[in-house]
C-alpha atoms as a PDB file:
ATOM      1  CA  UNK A   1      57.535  97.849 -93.191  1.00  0.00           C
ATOM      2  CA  UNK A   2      57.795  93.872 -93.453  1.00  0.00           C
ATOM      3  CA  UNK A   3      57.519  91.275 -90.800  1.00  0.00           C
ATOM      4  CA  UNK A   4      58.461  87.885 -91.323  1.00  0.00           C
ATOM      5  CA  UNK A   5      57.035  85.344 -88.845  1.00  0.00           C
ATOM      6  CA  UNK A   6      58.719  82.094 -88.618  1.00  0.00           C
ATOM      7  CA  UNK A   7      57.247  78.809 -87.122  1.00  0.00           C
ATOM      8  CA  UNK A   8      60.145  77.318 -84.630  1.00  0.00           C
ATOM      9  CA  UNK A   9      57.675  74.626 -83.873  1.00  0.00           C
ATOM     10  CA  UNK A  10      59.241  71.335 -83.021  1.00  0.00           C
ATOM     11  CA  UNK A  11      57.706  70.081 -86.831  1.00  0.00           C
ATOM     12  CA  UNK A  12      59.669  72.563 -88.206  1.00  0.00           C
ATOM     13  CA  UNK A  13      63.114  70.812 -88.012  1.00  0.00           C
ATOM     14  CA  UNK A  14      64.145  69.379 -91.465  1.00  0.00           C
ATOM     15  CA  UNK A  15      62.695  72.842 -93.071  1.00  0.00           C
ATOM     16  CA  UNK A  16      64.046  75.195 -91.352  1.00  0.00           C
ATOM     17  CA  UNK A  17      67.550  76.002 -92.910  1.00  0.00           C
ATOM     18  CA  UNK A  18      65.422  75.678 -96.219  1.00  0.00           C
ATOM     19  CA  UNK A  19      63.214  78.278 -94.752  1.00  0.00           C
ATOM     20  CA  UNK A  20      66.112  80.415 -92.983  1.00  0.00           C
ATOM     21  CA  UNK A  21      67.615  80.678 -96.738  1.00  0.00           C
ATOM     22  CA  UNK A  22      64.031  81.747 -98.550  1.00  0.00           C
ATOM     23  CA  UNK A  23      63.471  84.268 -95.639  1.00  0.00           C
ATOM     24  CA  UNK A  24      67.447  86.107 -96.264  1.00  0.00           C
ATOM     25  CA  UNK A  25      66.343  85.409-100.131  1.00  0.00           C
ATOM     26  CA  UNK A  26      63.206  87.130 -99.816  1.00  0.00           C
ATOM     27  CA  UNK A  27      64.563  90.214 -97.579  1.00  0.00           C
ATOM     28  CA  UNK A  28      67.453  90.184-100.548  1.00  0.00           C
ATOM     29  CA  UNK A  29      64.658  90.754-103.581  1.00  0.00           C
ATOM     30  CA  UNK A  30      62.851  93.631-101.446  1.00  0.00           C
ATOM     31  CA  UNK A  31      64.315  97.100-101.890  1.00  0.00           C
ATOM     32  CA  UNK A  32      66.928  97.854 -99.491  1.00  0.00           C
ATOM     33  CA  UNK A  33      65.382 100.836 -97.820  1.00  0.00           C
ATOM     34  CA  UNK A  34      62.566  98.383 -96.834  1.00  0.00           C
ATOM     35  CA  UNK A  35      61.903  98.183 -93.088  1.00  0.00           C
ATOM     36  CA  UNK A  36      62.118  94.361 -91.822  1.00  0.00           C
ATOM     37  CA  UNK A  37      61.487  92.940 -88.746  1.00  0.00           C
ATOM     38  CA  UNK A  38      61.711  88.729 -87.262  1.00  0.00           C
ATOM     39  CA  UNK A  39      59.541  87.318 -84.934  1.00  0.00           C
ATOM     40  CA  UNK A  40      59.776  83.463 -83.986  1.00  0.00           C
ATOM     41  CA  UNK A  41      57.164  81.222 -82.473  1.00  0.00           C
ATOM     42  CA  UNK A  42      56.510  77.653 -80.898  1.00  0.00           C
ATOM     43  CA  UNK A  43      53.614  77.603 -78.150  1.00  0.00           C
ATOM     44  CA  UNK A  44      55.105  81.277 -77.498  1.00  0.00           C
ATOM     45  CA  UNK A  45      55.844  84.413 -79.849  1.00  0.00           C
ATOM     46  CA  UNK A  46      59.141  86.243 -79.536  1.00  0.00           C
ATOM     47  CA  UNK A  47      60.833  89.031 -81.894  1.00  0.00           C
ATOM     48  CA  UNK A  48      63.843  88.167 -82.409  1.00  0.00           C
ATOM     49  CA  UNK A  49      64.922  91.096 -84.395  1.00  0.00           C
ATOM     50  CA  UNK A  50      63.641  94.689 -84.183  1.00  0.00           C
ATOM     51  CA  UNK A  51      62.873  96.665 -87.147  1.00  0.00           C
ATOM     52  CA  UNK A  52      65.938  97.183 -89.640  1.00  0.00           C
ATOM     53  CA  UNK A  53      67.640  97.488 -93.016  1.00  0.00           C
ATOM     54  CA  UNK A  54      70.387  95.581 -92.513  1.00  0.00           C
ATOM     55  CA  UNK A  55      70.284  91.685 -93.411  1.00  0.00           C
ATOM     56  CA  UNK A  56      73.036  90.832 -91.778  1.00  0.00           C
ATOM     57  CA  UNK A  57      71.440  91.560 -88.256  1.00  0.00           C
ATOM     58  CA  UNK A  58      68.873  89.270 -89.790  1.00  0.00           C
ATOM     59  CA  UNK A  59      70.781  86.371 -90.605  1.00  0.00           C
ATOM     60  CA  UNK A  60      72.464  86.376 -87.290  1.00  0.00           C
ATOM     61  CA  UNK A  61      68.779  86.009 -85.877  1.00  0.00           C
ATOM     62  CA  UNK A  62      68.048  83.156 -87.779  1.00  0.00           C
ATOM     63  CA  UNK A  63      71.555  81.380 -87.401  1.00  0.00           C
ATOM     64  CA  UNK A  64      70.031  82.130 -82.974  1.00  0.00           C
ATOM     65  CA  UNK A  65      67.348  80.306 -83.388  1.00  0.00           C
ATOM     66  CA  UNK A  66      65.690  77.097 -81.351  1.00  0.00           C
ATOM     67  CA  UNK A  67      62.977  74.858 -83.347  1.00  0.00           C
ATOM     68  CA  UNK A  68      60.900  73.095 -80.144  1.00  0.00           C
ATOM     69  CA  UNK A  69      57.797  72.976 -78.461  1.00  0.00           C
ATOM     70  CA  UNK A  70      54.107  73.634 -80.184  1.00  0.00           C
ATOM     71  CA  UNK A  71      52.024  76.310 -82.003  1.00  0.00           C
ATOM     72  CA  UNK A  72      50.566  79.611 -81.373  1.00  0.00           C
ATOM     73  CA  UNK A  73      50.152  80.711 -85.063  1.00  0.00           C
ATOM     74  CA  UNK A  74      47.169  83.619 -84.296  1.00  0.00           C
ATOM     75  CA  UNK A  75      48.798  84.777 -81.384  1.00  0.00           C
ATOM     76  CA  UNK A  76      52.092  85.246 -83.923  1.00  0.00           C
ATOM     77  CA  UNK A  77      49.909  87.084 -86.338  1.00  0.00           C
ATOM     78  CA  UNK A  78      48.214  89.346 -84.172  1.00  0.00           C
ATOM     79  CA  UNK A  79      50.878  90.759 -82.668  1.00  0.00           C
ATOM     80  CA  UNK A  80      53.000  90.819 -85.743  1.00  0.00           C
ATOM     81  CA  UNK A  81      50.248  92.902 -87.461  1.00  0.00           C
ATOM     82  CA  UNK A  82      50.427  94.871 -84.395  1.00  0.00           C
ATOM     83  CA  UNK A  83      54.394  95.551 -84.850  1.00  0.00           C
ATOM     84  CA  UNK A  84      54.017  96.195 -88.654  1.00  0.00           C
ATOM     85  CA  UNK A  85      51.316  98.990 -87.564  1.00  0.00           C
ATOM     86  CA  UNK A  86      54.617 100.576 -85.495  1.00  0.00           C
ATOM     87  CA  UNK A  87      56.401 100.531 -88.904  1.00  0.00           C
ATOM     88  CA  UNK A  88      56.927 103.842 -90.622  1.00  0.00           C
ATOM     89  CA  UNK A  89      56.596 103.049 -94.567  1.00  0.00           C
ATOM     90  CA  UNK A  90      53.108 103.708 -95.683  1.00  0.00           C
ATOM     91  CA  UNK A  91      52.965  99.956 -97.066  1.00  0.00           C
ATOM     92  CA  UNK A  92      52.830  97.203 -94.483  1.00  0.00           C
ATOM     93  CA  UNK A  93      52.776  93.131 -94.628  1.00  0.00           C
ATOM     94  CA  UNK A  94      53.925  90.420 -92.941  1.00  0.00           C
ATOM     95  CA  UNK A  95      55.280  86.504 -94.426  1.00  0.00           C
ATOM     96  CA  UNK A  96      54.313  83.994 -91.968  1.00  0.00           C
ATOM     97  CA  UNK A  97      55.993  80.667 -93.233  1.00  0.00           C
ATOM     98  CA  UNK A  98      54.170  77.526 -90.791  1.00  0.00           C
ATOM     99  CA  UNK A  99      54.046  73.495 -91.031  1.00  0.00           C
ATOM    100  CA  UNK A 100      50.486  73.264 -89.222  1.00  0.00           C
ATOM    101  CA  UNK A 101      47.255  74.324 -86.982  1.00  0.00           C
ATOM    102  CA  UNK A 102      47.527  76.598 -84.242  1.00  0.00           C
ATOM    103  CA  UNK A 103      47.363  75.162 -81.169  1.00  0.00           C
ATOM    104  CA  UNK A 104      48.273  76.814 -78.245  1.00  0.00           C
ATOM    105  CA  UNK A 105      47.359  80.566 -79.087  1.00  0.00           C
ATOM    106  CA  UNK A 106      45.509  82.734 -76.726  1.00  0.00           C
ATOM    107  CA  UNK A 107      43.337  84.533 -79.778  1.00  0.00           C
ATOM    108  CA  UNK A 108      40.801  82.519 -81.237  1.00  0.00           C
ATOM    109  CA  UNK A 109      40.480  82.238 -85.099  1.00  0.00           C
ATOM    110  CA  UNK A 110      37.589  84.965 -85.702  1.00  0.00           C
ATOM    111  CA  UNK A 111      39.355  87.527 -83.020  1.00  0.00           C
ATOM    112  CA  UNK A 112      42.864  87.538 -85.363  1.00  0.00           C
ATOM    113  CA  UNK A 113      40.663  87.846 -88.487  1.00  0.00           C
ATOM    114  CA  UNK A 114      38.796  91.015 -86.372  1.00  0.00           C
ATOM    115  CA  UNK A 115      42.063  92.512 -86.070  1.00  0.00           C
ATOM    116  CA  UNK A 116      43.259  92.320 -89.945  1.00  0.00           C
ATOM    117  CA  UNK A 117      40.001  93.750 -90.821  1.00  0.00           C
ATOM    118  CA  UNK A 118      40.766  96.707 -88.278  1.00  0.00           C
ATOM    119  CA  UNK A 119      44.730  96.593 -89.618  1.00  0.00           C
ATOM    120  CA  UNK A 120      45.661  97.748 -92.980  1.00  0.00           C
ATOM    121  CA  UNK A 121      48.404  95.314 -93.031  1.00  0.00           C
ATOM    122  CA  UNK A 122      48.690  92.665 -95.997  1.00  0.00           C
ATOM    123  CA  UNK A 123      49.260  88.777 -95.402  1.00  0.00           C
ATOM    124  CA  UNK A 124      50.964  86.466 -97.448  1.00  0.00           C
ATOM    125  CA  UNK A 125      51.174  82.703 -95.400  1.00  0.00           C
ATOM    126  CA  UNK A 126      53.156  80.058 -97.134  1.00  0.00           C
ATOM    127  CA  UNK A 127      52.358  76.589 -95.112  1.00  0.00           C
ATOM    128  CA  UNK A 128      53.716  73.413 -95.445  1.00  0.00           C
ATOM    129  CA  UNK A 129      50.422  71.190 -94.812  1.00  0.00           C
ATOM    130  CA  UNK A 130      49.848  67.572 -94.582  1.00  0.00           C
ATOM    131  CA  UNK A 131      48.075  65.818 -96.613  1.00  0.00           C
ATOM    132  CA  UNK A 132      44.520  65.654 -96.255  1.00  0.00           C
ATOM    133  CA  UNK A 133      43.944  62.157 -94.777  1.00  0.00           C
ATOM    134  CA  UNK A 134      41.289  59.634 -95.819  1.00  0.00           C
ATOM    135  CA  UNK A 135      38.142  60.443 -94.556  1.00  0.00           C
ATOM    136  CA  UNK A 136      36.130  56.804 -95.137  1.00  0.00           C
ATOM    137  CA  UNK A 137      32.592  56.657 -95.553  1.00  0.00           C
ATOM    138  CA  UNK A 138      31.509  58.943 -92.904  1.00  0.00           C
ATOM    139  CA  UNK A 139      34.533  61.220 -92.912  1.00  0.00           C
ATOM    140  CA  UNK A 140      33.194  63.551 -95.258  1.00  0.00           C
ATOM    141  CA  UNK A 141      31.087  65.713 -92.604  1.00  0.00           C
ATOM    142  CA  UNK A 142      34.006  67.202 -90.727  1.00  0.00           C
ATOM    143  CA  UNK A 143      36.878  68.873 -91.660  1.00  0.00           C
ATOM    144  CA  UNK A 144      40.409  67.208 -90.711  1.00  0.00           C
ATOM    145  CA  UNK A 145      43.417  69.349 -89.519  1.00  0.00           C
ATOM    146  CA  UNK A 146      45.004  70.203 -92.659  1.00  0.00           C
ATOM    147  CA  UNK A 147      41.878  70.947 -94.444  1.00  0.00           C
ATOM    148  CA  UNK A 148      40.821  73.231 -90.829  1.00  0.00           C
ATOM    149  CA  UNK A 149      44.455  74.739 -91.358  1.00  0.00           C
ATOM    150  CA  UNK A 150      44.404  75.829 -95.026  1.00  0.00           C
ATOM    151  CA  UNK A 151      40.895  77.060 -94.747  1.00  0.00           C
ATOM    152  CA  UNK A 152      42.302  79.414 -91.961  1.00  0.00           C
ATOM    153  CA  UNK A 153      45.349  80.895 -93.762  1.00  0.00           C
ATOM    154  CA  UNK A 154      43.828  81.307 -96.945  1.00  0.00           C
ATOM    155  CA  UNK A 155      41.007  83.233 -94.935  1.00  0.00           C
ATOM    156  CA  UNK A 156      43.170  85.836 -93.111  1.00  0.00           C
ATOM    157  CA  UNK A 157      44.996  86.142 -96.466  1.00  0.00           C
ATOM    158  CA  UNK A 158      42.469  86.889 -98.258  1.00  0.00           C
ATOM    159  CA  UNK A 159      40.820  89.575 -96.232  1.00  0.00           C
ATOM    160  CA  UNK A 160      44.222  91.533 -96.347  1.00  0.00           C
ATOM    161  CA  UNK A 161      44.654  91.387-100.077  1.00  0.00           C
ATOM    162  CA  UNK A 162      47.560  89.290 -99.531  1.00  0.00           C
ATOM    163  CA  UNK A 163      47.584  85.306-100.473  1.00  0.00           C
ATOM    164  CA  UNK A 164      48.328  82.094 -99.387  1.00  0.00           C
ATOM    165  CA  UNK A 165      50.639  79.280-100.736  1.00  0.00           C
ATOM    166  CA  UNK A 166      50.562  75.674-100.213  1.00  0.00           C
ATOM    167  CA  UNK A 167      53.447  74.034-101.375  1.00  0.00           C
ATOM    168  CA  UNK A 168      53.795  70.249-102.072  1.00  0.00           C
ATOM    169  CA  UNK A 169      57.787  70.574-101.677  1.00  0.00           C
ATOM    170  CA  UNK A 170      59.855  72.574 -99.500  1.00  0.00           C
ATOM    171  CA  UNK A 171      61.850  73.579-102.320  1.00  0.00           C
ATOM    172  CA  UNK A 172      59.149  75.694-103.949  1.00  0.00           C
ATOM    173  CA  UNK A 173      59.492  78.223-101.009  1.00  0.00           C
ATOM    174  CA  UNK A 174      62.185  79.894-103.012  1.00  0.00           C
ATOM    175  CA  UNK A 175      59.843  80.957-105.774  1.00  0.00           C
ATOM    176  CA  UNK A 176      57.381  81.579-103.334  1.00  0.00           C
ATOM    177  CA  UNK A 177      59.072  84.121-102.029  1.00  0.00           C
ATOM    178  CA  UNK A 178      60.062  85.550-105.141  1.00  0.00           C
ATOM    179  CA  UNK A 179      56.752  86.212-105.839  1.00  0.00           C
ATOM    180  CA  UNK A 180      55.707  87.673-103.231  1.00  0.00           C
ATOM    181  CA  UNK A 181      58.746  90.108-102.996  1.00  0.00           C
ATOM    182  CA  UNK A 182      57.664  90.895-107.002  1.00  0.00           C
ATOM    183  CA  UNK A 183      54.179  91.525-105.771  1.00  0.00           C
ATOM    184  CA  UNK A 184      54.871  94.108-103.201  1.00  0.00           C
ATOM    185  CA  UNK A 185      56.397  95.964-105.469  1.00  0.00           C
ATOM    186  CA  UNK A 186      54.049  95.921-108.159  1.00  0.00           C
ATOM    187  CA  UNK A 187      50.087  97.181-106.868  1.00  0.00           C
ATOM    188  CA  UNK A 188      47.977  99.606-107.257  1.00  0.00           C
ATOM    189  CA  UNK A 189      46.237 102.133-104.767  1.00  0.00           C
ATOM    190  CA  UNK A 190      42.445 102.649-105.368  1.00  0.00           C
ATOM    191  CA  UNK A 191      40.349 105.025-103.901  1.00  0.00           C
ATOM    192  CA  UNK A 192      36.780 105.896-103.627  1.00  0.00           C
ATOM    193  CA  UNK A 193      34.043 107.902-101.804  1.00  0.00           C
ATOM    194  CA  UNK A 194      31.239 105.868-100.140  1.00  0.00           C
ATOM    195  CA  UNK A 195      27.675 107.032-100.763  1.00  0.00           C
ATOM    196  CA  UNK A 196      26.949 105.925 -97.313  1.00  0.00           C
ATOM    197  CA  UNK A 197      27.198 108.682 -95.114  1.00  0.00           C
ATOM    198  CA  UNK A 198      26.693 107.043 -91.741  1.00  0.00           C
ATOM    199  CA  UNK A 199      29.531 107.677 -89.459  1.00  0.00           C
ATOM    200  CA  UNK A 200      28.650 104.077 -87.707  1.00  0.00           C
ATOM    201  CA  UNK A 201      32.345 102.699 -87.540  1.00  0.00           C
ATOM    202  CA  UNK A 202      30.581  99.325 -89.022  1.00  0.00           C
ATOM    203  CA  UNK A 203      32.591  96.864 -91.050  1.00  0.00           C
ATOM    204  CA  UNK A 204      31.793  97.340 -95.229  1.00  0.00           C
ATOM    205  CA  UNK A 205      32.201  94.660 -97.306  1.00  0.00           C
ATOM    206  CA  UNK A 206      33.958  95.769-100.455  1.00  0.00           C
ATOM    207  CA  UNK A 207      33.976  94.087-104.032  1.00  0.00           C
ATOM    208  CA  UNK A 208      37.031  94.592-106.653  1.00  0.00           C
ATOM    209  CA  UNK A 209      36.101  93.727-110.938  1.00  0.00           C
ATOM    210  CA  UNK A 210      37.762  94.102-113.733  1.00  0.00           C
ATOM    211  CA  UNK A 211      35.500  95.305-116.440  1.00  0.00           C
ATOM    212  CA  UNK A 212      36.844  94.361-119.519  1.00  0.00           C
ATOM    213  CA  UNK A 213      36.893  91.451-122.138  1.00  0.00           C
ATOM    214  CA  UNK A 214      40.502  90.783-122.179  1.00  0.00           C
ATOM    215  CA  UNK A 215      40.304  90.385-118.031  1.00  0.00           C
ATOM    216  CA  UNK A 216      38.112  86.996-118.354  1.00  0.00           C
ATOM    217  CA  UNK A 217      40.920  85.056-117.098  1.00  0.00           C
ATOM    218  CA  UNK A 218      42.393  87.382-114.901  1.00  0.00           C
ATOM    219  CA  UNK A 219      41.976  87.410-110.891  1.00  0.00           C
ATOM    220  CA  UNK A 220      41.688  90.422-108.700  1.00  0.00           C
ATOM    221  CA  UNK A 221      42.678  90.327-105.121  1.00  0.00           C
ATOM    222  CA  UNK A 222      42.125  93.135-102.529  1.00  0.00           C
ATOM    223  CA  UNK A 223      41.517  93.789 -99.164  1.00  0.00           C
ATOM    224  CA  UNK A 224      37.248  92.713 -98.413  1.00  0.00           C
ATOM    225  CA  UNK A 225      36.263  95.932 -97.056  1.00  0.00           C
ATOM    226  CA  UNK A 226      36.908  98.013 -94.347  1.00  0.00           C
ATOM    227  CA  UNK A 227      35.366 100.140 -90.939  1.00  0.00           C
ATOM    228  CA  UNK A 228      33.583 103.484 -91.487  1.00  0.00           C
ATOM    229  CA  UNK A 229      34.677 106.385 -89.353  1.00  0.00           C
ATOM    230  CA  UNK A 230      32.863 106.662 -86.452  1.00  0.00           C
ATOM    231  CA  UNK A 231      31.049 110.081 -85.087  1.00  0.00           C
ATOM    232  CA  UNK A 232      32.947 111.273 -81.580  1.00  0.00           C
ATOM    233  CA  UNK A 233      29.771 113.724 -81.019  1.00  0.00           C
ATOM    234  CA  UNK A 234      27.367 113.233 -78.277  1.00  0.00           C
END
């Protein structure tokens, strides 16, 4: 059960038929029986096409929509990783393809990465950044907007298991999405049995090695951890 979020921001207007073709490109690569679902959004989040197998009710979506206005990129995540939870395949993730920093959401950046922690839903954000501007002599103790931007992507990625892209040119998007189509269909499901006991519905940080010579150069990602069960008795 996919999502693919779609920033209809008013900086979105000389990618977006780029993006439009990555997004029917991407659906194209999944297996058909996949579950997909569109949701646009500006300084508001809309779905503009309900869960479904068909592409073509997808592209007529995207040939719908209206780039304008501003950004509410957590309040797009959060509720697509609460649509994806609706979905009824046992694997869940959502694309979110964006040009900048949220501006005009309602959730703040830890609440969205409270709920991916909660959600079992994977994250893969492709954004289109500016450069990082420079800083001068003083510069160096703050973070500008891009730098503020890709910090917060790659973090809500990386707690899912899932990954973010930065791409230099808008015509990169295409492999992007290649990949991460490839990906989905190529994990693997580990489990285990915690040797704590406490039914305390706390957060667990989880770690993920390989333990082997030939994995030196190799990377692992995985979702950081999860919440314990919590006891229901009095």
């Amino acid at each position: 059960s996919m999502g693919i979020l779609l920033d209809l921001s008013g900086s979105m207007r000389n990618k977006i038929e780029q993006v439009n073709k990555a997004a029917l490109a991407f659906i194209r690569a999944s297996n058909p029986q996949d579950q997909v679902y569109l949701i646009g959004f500006n300084e508001q989040v809309e779905l503009l096409q309900d869960f479904t197998s068909d592409i073509d009710e997808v592209s007529d979506s995207l040939d719908n929509i209206v780039v304008t206005g501003g950004t509410a990129l957590y309040d797009a995540i959060y509720l697509g990783v609460q649509k994806a939870d609706t979905g009824i395949k046992p694997k869940k993730a959502i694309v979110v393809i964006t040009d900048g920093e949220d501006r005009d959401s309602y959730y703040k950046l830890d609440e969205l990465v409270s709920k991916v922690q909660e959600s079992y839903v994977q994250i893969y954000c492709v954004g289109f950044l500016n450069p990082v501007p420079d800083k001068g002599l003083f510069g160096h103790w703050s973070k500008s907007v891009p730098e503020k931007a890709h910090d917060a992507l790659q973090k809500i990625s990386e707690e899912t298991g899932g990954k973010a892209f930065f791409p230099q040119k808008l015509t990169e998007i295409n492999n992007i999405v290649s990949e991460i189509a490839h990906e989905l269909r190529n994990q693997y499901s580990i489990g285990y049995i915690s040797s704590n006991t406490l039914r305390d519905g706390s957060y667990r940080r989880v770690k993920v090695t390989l333990d082997a010579a030939s994995a030196a150069n190799s990377h692992v990602r995985y979702r950081r951890g999860y919440f314990a069960p919590k006891s229901t008795t009095q």
